[in-house]
Protein backbone atom coordinates (compact mmCIF):
# COMPACT_ATOMS: atom_id res chain seq x y z
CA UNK A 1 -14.58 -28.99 -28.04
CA UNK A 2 -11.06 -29.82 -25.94
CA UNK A 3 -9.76 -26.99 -28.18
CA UNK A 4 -12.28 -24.81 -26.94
CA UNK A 5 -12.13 -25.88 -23.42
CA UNK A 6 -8.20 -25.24 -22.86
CA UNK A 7 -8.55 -21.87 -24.42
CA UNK A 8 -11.53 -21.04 -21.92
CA UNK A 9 -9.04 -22.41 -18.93
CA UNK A 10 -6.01 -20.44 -20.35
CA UNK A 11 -7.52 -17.27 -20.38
CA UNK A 12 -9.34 -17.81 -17.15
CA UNK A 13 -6.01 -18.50 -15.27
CA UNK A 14 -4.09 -15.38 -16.98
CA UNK A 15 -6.73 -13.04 -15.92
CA UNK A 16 -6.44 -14.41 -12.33
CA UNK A 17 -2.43 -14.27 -12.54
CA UNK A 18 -2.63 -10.57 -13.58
CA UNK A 19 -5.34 -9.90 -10.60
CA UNK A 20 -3.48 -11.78 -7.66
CA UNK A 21 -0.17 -9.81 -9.49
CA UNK A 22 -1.71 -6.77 -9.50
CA UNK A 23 -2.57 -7.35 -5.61
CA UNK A 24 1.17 -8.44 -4.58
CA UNK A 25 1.96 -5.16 -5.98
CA UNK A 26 -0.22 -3.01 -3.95
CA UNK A 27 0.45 -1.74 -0.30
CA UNK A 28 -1.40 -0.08 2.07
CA UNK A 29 0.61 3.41 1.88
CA UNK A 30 -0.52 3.57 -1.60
CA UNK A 31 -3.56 4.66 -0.14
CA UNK A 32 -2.38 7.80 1.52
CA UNK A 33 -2.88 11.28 -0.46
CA UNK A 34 0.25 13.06 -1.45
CA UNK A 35 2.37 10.16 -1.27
CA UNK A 36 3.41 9.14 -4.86
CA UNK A 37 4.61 5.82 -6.05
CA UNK A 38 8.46 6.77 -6.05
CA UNK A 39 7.88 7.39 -2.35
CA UNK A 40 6.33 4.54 -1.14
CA UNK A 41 8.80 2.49 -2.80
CA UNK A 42 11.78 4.54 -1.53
CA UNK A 43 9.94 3.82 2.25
CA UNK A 44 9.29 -0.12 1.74
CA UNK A 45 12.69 -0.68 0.42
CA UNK A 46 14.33 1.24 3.15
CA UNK A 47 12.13 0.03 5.72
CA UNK A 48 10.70 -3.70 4.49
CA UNK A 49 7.66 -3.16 5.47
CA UNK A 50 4.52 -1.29 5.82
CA UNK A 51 3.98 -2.40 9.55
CA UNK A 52 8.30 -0.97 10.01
CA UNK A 53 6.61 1.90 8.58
CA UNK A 54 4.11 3.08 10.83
CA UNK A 55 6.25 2.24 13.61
CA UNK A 56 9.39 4.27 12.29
CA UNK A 57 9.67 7.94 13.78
CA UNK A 58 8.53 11.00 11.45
CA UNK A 59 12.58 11.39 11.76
CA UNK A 60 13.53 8.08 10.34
CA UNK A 61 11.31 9.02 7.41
CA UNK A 62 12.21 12.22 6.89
CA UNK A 63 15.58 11.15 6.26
CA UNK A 64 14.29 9.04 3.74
CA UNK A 65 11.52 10.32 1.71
CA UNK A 66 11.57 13.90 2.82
CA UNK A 67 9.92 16.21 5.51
CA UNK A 68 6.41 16.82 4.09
CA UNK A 69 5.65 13.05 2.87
CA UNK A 70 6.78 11.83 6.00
CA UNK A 71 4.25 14.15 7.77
CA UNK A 72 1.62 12.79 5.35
CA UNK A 73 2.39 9.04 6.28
CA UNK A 74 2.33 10.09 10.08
CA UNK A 75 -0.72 11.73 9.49
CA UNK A 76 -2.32 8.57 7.50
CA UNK A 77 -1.36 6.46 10.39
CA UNK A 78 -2.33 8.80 13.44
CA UNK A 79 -6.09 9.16 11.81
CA UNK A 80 -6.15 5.61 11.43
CA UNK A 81 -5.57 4.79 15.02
CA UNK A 82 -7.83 7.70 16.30
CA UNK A 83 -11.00 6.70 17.87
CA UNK A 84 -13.95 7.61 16.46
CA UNK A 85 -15.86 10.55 17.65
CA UNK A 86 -18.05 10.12 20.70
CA UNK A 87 -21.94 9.85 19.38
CA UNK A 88 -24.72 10.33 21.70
CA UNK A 89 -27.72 7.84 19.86
């Protein structure tokens, strides 16, 4: 039965180690459409962080990950900020 029991408890804690390592791994600007994974890890080592990266100008990463993904990212952020549309209920 102990046998039994530490193999249940190993294989419970390796599939939470993979989940909380597949989480570290994730950011939010994997999210955005058009932006591959080369890109976002060209921005986050250039800029740190996701939060440097919404603040940075579409300049600052255009000189790093190119004109058109840096419009993307811009974009991403800019609709994320927007209000939402007025609604008359």
């Amino acid at each position: 039965m102990q046998s039994i029991r530490d193999e249940a408890h190993r294989f419970a804690v390796t599939f939470h180690r993979s989940l909380r390592n597949t989480r570290q791994l994730t950011s939010e600007l994997d999210a955005i459409p058009g932006v591959g994974e080369k890109t976002v890890r060209k921005l986050l080592k250039e800029f740190g962080s996701s939060e440097r990266v919404r603040t940075a100008t579409e300049d600052q990463l255009a000189s790093v990950a190119g004109r058109a993904a840096a419009r993307k990212v811009k974009a991403h952020y800019a609709a994320a900020e927007a209000p939402p549309p007025f609604q008359i209920v």
